[in-house]
C-alpha atoms as a PDB file:
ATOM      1  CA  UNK A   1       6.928  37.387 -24.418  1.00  0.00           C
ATOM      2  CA  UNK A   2       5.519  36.548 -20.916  1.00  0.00           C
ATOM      3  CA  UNK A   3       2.508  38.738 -21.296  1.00  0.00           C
ATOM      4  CA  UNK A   4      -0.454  36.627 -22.105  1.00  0.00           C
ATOM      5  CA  UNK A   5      -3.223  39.498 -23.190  1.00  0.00           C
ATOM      6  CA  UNK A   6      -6.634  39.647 -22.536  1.00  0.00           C
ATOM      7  CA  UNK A   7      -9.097  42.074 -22.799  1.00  0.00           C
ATOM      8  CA  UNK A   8      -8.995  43.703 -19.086  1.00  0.00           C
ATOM      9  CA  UNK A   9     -11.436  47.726 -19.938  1.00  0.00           C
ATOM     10  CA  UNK A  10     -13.903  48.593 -22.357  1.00  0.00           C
ATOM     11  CA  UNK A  11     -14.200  52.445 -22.834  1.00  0.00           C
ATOM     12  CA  UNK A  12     -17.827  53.666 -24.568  1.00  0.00           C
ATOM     13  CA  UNK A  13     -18.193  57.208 -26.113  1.00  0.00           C
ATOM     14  CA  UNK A  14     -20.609  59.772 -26.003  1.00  0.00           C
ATOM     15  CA  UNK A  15     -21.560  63.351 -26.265  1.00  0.00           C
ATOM     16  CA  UNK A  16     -24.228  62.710 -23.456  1.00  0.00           C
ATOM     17  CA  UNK A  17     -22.147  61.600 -20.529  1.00  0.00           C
ATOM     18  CA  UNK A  18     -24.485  62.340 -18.063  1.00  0.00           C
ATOM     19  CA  UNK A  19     -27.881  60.262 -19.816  1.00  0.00           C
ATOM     20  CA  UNK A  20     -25.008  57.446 -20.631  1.00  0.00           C
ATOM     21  CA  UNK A  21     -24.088  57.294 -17.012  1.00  0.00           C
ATOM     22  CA  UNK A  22     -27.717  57.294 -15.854  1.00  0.00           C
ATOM     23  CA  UNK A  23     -28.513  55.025 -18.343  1.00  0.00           C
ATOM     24  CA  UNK A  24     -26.342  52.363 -17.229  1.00  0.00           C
ATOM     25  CA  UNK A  25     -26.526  52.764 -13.606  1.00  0.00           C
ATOM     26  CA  UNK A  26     -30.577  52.127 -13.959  1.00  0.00           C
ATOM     27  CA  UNK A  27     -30.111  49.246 -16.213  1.00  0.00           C
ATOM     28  CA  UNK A  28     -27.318  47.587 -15.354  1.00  0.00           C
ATOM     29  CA  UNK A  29     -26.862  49.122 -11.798  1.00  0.00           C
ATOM     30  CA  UNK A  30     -23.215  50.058 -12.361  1.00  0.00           C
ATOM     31  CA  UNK A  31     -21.618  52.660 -10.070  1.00  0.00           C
ATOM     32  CA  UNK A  32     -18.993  55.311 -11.059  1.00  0.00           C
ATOM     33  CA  UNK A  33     -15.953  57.603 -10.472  1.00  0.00           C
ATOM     34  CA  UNK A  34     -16.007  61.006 -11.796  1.00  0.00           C
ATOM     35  CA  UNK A  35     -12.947  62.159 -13.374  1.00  0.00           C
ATOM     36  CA  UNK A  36     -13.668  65.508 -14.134  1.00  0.00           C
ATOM     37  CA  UNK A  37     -16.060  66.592 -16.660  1.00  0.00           C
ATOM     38  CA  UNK A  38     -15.371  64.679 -19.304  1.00  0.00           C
ATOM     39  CA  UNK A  39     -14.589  60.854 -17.766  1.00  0.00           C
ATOM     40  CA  UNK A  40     -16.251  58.416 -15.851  1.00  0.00           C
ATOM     41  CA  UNK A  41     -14.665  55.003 -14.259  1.00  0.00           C
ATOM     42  CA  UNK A  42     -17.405  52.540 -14.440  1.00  0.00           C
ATOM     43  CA  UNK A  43     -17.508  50.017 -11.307  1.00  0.00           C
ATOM     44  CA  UNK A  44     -18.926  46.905 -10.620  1.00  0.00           C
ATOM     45  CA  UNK A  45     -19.427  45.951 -14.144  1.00  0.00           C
ATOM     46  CA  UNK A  46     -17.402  42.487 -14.395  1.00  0.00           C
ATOM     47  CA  UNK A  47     -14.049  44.441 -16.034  1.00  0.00           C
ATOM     48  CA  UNK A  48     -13.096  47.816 -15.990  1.00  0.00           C
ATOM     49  CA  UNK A  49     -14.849  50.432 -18.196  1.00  0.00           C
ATOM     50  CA  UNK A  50     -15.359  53.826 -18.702  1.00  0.00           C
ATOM     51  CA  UNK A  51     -17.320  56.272 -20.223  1.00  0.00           C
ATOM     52  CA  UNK A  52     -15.583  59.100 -21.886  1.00  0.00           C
ATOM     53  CA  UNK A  53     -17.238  62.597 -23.738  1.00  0.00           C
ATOM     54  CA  UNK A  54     -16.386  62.315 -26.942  1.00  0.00           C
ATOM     55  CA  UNK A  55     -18.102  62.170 -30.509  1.00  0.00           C
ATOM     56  CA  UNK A  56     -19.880  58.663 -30.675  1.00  0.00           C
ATOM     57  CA  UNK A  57     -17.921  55.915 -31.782  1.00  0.00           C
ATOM     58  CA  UNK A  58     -18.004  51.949 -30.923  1.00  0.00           C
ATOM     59  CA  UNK A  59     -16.263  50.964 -27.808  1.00  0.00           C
ATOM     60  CA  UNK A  60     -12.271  50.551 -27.601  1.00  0.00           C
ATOM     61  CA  UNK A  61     -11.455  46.883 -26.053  1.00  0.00           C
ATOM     62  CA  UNK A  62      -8.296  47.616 -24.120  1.00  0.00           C
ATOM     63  CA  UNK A  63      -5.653  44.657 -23.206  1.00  0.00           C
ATOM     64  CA  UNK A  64      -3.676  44.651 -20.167  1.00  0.00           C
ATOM     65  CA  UNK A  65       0.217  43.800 -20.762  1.00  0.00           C
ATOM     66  CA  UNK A  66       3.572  43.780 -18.265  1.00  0.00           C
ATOM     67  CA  UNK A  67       5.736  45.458 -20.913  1.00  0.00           C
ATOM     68  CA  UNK A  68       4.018  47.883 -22.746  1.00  0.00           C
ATOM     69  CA  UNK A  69       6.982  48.913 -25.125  1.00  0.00           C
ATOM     70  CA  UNK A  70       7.163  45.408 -26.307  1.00  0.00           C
ATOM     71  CA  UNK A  71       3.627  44.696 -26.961  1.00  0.00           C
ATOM     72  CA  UNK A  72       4.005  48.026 -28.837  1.00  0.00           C
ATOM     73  CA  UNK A  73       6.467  46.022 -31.162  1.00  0.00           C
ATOM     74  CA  UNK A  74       4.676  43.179 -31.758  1.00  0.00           C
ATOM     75  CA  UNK A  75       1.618  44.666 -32.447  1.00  0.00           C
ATOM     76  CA  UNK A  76       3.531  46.648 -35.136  1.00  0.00           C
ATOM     77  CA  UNK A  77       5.098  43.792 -36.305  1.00  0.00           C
ATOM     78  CA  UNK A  78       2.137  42.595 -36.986  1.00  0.00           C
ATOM     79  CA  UNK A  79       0.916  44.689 -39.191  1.00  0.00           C
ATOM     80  CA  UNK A  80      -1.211  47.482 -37.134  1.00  0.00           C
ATOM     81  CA  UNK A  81      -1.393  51.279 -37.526  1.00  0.00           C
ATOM     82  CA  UNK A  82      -0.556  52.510 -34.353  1.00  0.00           C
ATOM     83  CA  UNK A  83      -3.159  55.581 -34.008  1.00  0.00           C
ATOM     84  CA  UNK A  84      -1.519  57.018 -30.555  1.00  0.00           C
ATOM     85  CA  UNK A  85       1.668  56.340 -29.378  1.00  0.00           C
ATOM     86  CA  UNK A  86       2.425  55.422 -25.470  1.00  0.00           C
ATOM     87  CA  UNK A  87       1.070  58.555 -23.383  1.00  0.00           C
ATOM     88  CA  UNK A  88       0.451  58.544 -19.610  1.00  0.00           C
ATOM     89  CA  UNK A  89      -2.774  58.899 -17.649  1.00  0.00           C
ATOM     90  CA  UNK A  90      -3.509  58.348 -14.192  1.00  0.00           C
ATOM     91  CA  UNK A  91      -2.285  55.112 -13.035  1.00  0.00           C
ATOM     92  CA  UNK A  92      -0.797  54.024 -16.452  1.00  0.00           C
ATOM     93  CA  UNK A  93       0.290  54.387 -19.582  1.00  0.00           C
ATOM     94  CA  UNK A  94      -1.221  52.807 -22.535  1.00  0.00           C
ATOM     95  CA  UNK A  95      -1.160  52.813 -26.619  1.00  0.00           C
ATOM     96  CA  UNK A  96      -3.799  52.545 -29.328  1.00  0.00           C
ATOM     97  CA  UNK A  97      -3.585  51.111 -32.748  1.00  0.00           C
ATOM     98  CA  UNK A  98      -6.136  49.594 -35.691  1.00  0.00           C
ATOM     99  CA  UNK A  99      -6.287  46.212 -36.428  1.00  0.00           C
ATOM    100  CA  UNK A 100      -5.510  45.856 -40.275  1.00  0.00           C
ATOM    101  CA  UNK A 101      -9.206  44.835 -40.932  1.00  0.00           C
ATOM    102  CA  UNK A 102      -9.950  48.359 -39.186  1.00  0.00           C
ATOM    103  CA  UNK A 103     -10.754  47.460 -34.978  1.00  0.00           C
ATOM    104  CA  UNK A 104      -9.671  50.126 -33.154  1.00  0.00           C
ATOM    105  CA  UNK A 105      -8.166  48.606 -29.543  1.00  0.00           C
ATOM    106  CA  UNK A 106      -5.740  49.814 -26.623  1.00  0.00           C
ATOM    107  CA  UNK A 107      -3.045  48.372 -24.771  1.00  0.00           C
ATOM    108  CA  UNK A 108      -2.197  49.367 -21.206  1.00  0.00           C
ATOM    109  CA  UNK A 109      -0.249  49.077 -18.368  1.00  0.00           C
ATOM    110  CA  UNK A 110       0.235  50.007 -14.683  1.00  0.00           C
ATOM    111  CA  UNK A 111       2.734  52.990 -14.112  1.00  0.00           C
ATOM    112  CA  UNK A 112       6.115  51.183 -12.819  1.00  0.00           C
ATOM    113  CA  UNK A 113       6.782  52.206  -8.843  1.00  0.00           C
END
């Protein structure tokens, strides 16, 4: 495969977007884009991140990859329990899976023109 992976988004959970958002904009000074109610696109952070509403749970590392369908193989191949199959979003599509000593991570890719 051509893809060399590396980790290219880091998405953090909470049930208090809003404090999470001011939180790291004071601290860290990090700016956002609001997608809807439940989503934020954190800028200006060194990679890509995001805040989502959801229950608490540790941050998903997402990889970046050409051919998502393939990476989706491998990863299976080598051993992990895919938790969502390929779905869509804006701007992408992407997968996520558990390691088998239990890290939960994403793979994604740009929507093809």
């Amino acid at each position: 495969m051509s893809d060399t992976l590396k980790m290219d988004y880091v998405e953090f959970y909470t049930s208090e977007l809003e404090r999470e958002q001011a939180f790291f904009g004071s601290a860290f000074g990090w700016d956002f884009v609001e997608y809807g109610p439940d989503y934020r696109d954190i800028k200006a952070a060194g990679i890509g991140g995001g805040i989502a509403r959801a229950e608490h749970a540790a941050p998903l590392v997402v990889l970046k990859a050409e051919d998502l369908d393939a990476v989706l193989a491998q990863v299976r191949a080598a051993g992990a329990e895919i938790t969502k199959e390929i779905f869509e979003f804006p701007g992408g599509r992407r997968f996520e899976f558990l390691t088998p000593g239990g890290t939960r991570m994403a793979v994604w890719t740009t929507l093809e023109d």
